[in-house]
Structure formats: structure tokens, C-alpha cells
Protein backbone atom coordinates (compact mmCIF):
# COMPACT_ATOMS: atom_id res chain seq x y z
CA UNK A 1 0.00 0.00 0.00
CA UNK A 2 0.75 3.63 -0.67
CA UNK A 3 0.96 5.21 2.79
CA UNK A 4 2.05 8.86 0.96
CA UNK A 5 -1.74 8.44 -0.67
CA UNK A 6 -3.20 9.00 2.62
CA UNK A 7 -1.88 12.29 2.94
CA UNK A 8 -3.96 13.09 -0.65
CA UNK A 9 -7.04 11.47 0.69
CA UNK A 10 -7.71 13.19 4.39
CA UNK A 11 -6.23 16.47 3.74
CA UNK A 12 -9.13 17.26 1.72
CA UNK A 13 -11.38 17.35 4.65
CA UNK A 14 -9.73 20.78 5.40
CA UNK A 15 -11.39 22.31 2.96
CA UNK A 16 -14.05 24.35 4.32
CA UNK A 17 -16.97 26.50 2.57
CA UNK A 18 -15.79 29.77 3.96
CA UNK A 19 -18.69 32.41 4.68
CA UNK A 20 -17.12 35.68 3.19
CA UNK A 21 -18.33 36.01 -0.21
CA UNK A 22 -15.64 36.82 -1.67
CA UNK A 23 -12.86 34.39 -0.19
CA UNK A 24 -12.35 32.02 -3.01
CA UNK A 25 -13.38 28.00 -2.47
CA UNK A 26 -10.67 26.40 -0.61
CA UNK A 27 -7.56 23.56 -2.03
CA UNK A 28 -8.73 20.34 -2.23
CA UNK A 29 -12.51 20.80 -1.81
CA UNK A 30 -13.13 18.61 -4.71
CA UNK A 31 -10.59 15.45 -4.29
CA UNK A 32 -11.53 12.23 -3.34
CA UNK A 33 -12.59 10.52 0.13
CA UNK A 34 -13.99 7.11 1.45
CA UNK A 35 -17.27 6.48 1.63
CA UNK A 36 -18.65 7.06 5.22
CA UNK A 37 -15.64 9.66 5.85
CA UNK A 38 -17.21 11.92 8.65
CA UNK A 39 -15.77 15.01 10.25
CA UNK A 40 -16.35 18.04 12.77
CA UNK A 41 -14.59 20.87 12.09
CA UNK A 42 -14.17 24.43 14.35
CA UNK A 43 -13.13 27.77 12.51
CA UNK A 44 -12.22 31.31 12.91
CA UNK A 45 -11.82 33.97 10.33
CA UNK A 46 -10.93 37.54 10.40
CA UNK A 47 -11.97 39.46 7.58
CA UNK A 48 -10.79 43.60 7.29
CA UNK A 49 -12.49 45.67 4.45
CA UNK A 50 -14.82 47.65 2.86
CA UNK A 51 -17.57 45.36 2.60
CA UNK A 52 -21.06 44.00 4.22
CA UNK A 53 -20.27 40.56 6.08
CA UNK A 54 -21.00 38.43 3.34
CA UNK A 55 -18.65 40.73 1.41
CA UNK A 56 -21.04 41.28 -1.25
CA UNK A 57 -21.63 44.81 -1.12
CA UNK A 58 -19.35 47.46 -0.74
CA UNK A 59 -19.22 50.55 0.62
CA UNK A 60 -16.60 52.72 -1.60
CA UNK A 61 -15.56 55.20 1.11
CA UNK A 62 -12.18 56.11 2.38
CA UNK A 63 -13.84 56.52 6.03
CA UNK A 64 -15.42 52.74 5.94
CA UNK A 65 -13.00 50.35 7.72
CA UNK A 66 -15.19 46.73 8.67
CA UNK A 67 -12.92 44.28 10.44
CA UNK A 68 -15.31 41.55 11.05
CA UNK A 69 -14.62 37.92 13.32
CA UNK A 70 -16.23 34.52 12.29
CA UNK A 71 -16.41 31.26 14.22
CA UNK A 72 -18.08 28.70 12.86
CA UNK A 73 -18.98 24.94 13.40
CA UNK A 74 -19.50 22.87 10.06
CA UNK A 75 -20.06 18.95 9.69
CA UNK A 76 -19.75 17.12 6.81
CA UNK A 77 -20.16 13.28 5.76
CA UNK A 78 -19.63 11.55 2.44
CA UNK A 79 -21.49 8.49 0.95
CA UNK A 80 -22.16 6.74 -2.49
CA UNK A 81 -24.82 7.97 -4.49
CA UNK A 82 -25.35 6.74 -8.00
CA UNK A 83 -22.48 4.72 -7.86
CA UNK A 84 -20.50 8.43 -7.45
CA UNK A 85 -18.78 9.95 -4.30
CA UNK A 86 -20.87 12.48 -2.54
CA UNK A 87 -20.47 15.12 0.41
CA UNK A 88 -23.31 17.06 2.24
CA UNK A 89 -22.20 19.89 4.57
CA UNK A 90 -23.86 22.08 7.15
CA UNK A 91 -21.98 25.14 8.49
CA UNK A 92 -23.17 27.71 11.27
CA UNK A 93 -21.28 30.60 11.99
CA UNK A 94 -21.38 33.64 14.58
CA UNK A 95 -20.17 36.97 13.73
CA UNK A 96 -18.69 39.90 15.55
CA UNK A 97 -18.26 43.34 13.67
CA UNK A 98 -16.55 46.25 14.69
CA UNK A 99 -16.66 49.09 11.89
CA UNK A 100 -15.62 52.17 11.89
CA UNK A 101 -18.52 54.20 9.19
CA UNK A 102 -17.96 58.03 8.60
CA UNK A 103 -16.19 58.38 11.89
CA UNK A 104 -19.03 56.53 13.75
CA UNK A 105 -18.02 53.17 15.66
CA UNK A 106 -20.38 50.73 14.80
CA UNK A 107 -20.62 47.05 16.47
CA UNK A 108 -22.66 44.04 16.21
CA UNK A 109 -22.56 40.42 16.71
CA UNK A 110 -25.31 37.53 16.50
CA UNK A 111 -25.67 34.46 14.82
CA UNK A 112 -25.21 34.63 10.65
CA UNK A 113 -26.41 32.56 7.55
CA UNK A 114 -26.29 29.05 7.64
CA UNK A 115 -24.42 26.85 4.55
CA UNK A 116 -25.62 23.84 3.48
CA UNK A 117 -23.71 22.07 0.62
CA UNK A 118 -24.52 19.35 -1.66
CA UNK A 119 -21.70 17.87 -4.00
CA UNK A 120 -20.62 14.72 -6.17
CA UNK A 121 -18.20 13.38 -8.81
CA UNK A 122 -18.77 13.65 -12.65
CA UNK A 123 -15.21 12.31 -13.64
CA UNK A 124 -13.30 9.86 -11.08
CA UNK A 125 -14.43 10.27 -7.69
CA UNK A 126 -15.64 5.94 -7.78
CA UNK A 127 -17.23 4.80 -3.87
CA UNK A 128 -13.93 3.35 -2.12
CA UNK A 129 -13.64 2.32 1.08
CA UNK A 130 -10.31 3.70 3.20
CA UNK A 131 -8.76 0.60 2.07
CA UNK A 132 -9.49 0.97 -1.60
CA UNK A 133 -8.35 4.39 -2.16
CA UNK A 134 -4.80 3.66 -0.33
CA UNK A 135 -4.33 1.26 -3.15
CA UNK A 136 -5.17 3.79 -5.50
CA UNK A 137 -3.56 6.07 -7.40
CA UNK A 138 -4.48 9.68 -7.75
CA UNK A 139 -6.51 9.99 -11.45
CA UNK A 140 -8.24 13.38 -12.83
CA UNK A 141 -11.06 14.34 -10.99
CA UNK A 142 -14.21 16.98 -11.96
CA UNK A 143 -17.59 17.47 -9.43
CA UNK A 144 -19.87 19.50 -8.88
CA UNK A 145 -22.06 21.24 -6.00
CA UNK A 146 -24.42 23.70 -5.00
CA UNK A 147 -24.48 25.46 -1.86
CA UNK A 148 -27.46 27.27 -0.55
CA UNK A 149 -26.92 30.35 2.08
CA UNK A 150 -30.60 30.75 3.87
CA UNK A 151 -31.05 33.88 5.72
CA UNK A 152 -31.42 32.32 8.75
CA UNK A 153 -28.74 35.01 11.31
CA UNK A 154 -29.51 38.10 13.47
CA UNK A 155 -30.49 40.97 10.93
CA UNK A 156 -32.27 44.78 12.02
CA UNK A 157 -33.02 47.00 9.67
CA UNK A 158 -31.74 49.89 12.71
CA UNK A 159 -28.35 48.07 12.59
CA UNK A 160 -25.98 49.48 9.10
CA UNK A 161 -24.06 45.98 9.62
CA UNK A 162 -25.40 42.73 10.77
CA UNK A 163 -24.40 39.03 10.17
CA UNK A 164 -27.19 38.22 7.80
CA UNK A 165 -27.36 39.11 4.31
CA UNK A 166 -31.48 39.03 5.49
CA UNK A 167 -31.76 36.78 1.42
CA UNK A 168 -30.90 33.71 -0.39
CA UNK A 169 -27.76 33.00 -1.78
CA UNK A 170 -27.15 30.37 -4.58
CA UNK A 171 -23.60 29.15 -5.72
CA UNK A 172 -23.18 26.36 -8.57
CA UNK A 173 -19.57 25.42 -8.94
CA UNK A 174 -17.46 23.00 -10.76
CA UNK A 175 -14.16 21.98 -9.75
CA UNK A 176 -11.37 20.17 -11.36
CA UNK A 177 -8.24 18.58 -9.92
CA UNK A 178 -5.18 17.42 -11.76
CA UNK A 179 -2.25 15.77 -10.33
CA UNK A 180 1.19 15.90 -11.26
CA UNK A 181 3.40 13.80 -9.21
CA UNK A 182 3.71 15.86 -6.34
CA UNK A 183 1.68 18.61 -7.63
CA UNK A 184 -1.88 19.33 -7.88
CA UNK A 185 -3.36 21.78 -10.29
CA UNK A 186 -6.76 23.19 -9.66
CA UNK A 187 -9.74 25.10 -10.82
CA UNK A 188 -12.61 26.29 -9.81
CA UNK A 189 -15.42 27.71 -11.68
CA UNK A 190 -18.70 29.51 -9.93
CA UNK A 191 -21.50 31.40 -10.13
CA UNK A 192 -23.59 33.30 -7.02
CA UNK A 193 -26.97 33.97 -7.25
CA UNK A 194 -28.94 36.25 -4.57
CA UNK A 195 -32.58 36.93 -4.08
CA UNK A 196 -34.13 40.22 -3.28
CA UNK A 197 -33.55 41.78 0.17
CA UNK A 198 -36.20 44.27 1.14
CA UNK A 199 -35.72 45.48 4.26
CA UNK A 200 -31.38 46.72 3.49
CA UNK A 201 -30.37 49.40 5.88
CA UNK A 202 -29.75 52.55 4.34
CA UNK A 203 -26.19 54.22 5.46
CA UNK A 204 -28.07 57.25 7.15
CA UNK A 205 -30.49 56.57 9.67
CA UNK A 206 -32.80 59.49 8.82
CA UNK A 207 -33.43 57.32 5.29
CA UNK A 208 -35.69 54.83 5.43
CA UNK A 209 -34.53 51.42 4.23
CA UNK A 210 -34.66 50.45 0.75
CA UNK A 211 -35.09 47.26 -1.40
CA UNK A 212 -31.96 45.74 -2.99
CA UNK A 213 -31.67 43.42 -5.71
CA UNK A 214 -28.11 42.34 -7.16
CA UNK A 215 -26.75 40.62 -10.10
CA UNK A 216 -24.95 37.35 -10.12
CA UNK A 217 -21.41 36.69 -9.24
CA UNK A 218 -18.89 34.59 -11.91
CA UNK A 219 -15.58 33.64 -10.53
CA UNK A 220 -12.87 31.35 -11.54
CA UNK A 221 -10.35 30.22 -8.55
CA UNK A 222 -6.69 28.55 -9.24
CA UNK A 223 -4.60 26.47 -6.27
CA UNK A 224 -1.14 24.73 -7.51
CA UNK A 225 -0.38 22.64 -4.26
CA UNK A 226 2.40 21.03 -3.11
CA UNK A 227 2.50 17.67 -1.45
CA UNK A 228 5.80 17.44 1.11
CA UNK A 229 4.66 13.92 2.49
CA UNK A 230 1.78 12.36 4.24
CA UNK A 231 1.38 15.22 6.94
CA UNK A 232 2.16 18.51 5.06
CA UNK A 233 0.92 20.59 1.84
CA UNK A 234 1.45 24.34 0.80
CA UNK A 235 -0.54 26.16 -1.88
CA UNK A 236 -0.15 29.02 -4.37
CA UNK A 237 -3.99 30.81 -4.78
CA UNK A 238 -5.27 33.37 -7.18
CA UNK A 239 -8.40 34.08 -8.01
CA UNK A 240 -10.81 36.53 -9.76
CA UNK A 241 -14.57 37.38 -9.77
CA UNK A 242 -16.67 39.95 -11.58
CA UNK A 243 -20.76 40.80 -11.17
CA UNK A 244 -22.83 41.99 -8.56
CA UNK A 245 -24.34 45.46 -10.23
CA UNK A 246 -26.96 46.71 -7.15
CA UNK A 247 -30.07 47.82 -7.62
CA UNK A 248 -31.65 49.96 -5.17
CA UNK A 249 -35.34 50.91 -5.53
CA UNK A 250 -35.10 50.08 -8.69
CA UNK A 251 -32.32 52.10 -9.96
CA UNK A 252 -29.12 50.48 -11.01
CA UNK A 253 -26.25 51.58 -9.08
CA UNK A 254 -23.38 50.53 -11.79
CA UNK A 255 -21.06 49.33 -9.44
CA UNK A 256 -20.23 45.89 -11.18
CA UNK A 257 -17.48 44.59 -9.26
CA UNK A 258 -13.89 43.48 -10.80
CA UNK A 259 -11.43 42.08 -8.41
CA UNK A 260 -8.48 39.99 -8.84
CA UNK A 261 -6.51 38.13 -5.26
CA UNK A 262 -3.65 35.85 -4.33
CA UNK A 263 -3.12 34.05 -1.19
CA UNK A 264 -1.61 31.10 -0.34
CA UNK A 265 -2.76 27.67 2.05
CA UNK A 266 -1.47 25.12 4.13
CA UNK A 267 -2.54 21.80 5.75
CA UNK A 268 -1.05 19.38 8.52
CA UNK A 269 -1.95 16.43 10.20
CA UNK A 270 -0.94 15.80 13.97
CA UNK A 271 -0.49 13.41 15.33
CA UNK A 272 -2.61 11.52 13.70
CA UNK A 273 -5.15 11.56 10.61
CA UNK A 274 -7.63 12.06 12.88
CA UNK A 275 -6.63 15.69 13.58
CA UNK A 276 -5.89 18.37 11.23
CA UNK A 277 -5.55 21.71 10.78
CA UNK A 278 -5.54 23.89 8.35
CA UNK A 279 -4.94 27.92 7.09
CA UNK A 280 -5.39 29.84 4.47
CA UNK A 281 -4.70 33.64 3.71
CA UNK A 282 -6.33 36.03 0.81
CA UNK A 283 -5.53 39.51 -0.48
CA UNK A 284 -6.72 42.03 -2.97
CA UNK A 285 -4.26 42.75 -5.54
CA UNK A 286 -6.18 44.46 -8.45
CA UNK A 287 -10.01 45.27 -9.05
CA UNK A 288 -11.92 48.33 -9.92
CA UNK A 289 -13.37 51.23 -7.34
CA UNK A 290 -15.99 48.84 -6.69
CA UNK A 291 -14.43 46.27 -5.74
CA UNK A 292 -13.49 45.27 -1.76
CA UNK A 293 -10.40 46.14 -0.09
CA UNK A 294 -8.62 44.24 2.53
CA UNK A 295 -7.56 40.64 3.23
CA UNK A 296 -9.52 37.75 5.00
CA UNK A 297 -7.43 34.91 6.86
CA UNK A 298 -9.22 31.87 8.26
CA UNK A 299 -7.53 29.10 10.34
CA UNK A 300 -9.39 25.51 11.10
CA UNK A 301 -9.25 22.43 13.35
CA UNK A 302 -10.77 19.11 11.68
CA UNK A 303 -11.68 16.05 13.58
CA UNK A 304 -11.94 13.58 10.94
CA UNK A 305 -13.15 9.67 11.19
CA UNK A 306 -14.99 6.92 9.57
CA UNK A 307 -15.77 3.37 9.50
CA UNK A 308 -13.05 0.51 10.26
CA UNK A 309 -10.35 4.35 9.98
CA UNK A 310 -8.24 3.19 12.69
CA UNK A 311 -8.41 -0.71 11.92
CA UNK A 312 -7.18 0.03 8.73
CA UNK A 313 -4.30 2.53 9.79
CA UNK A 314 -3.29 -0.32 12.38
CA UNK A 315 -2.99 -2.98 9.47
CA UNK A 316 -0.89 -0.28 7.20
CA UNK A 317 1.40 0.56 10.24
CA UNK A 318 2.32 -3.42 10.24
């Protein structure tokens, strides 16, 4: 048996659906995992920008500074379906924002939108148990998934900034993985999709709040990874979006968004494959006026496991 494999398999179980909307998807969301792979995972981000909390919208003004703090819980479990791998996630996060608006300190902090994800393969991505997939090698891989963002956190049409985007959000995405010996190449392709909010907070409190629709989101997200061993990967990230025109009371705003950012990601395992951790850093590089400023970093604690896991690890080890 390939032991080194192991270190493909698990690590992918780092990956995480982050909340901001505009931190790209993470490495090695779409690579493969054994059926009835299960894991809890804890999570805290720090986002600082220009932006509402689901980084959406953005308020172009010198004067705006949002640093925002997420923790989150998510679970996630795969299984065969169709004789293809599939994944289901749930994530909940809380948020804590302290903004600084026009030279007014704002704060607030309450639960925000809940994730739920729904993936599977298209190309590779076959049902194998723990066992099966350390005796396989790494092949092309393409899937698919749809998350759904339900406006289910603390919102107030008296509060500027809150930790619910108060609509529905939408993202299709495809995702491809290539590897090359120690490499793996990746792309992801997406699309967000948000319903009509109409109860948005207007920036002045004297103006009563107004209806907001927006256009889609397309984005396109790169990682080149590299795999050290069986405990250890680093990864290159760039990615680019464009969309999101506002409409506010029915007038267009013409504030489509162009924005360009590189990063870079890491994941370990310690002491065992049953724990890992995992980081990953973002940064505007280029965009229009429209487009947020800042960085987001996000840091994560996994506690992977799944049927006959450490059975199987015990025969390997002999």
C-alpha cells in the first residue's frame, strides 16, 4: 500500500466552505474521500475591508474600515450515491463586527447565515472504502455542488451591519483537480446567485430602508499545491470574480465589481489523521473602485473519522 496516498485522501477534509463572499473555495474541496468519511470541524476567520459581512456589497468610502470575526462549526459526511462519491455539509457561523462608518463606531454580533452544501463526482471520484483508495492512485477528478446560504442570522433593519445578508444565496460550482506527481493543479469555476432583500439598511439613519436586488457573481479560482509527504501541503492561490451590479429601488447603481486576489494555504496532520488543521490567507491585488479592499485569513481544526479508519491505519502501520 501507498501510505504517501493518505496524505492526498484526508487532507481534503480541510477544505471548508468559507462564509465571506468573496474568499475564493478552498484547495482540495473537490478530491476524493472514502465512503462514510465523517468530520467536525471548528473555525475562525478575520476578515478587514470595505464590505457588508458576506462581502457582497461594498461601501466605496475612504472613512469605511469593517474588520469583522467569524467562528463557525460545520459537519460534513460523504457516501455513495449513484455509484458516485458524494459530500453534504452544514456550516453555522457567529459573527462579531466592529466598523468604523464616517467616523461613527459601529458594532454588532449575532448568529449569521447558515451553509448547506450538496456535491458529487462527474469524472473519477468511484465509492472506495479507506482501504481501496490507499491502493489507489491519484486519477483526474471533476464534481460539482451547489451550496445554498438561507437567511437564517440576526439581521435589524436599525443596525448598518449585521451578520445576515437578510436573502438567499445560490452558488453552482465546478471543480477540477489534476495531479502531477507531487503537484496538484486546480480550478474552480462559480457562479452566485442572490434573491431580493427588502428590508437593506440605508447608510443614514434618517433614510428609510430600501429594497436591494443584485446581479450574479462569476468567478474562476486557481490552487497549484504542493505535497511534502503524508502530513504537510502548501498552496499558491489566485483568483478573480466579476458581477454583482446593485439595484436599489429600482435604480441600477453601476457598481459591477472586478477584483483579482492571491493568497496562499497550508494543511497538517498531527499526530494523527484524525486531527488536522488547516490555514489559508487572501488579499486584494487588483479590481476596480468597486471592488473590496482588505484581506480575510481563516484558520481551522478538523476532527476527521470513519468506518473501520483506525483498523485500517493499524494494518498499514504493520
Amino acid at each position: 500500500m501507498n501510505r504517501s496516498l493518505l496524505f492526498f485522501l484526508v487532507l481534503t477534509a480541510l477544505s471548508s466552505e468559507i462564509i465571506y463572499a468573496q474568499a475564493p473555495t478552498p484547495a482540495k474541496t473537490y478530491q476524493n474521500n472514502p465512503v462514510g468519511m465523517q468530520l467536525f470541524q471548528v473555525g475562525y476567520g478575520l476578515q478587514s475591508t470595505n464590505t457588508t459581512v458576506d462581502g457582497a456589497i461594498t461601501l466605496p468610502d475612504n472613512s469605511v474600515n469593517i474588520k469583522t470575526d467569524f467562528g463557525y462549526l460545520r459537519y460534513a459526511v460523504f457516501f455513495k450515491l449513484f455509484n458516485k462519491l458524494s459530500g453534504f455539509q452544514a456550516l453555522v457561523p457567529f459573527v462579531w463586527i466592529d466598523a468604523d462608518v464616517l467616523g461613527v463606531n459601529r458594532k454588532n454580533s449575532g448568529l449569521g447565515d447558515m451553509t448547506f452544501i450538496f456535491g458529487t463526482a462527474i469524472i473519477g471520484g468511484q465509492p472506495l472504502t479507506l482501504r481501496q483508495i490507499l491502493q489507489t492512485p491519484k486519477t483526474l477528478g471533476l464534481a460539482w455542488s451547489l451550496g445554498i446560504t438561507a437567511p437564517t442570522g440576526s439581521y435589524s433593519t436599525d443596525k448598518l451591519l449585521n451578520p445576515s445578508s437578510h436573502r438567499w444565496q445560490i452558488k453552482p460550482e465546478l471543480g477540477l483537480s489534476i495531479p502531477v506527481k507531487k503537484f496538484d493543479i486546480e480550478f474552480n469555476a462559480a457562479a452566485k446567485f442572490f434573491t431580493e432583500n427588502t428590508e437593506s439598511p440605508s447608510l443614514l439613519s434618517i433614510t428609510p430602508s430600501k429594497s436591494v436586488t443584485q446581479k450574479p457573481f462569476f468567478s474562476l479560482t486557481n490552487h497549484t499545491l504542493y505535497n511534502f509527504n503524508q502530513m504537510f501541503w502548501i498552496s499558491f492561490d489566485a483568483a478573480a470574480r466579476f458581477g454583482g451590479e446593485t439595484t436599489k429601488n429600482g435604480t441600477a447603481e453601476g457598481n459591477s465589481q472586478s477584483l483579482f486576489a492571491i493568497g496562499g494555504s497550508a494543511g497538517l496532520i498531527i499526530p494523527n489523521i484524525h486531527h488536522q488543521f488547516g490555514v489559508n490567507y487572501i488579499t486584494k491585488v487588483a479590481g476596480n473602485d468597486y471592488a473590496p479592499e482588505g484581506a480575510i485569513l481563516n484558520v481551522t481544526y478538523s476532527y476527521v473519522f470513519g468506518p473501520k479508519f483506525d483498523e485500517t491505519l493499524r494494518k498499514i502501520k504493520k
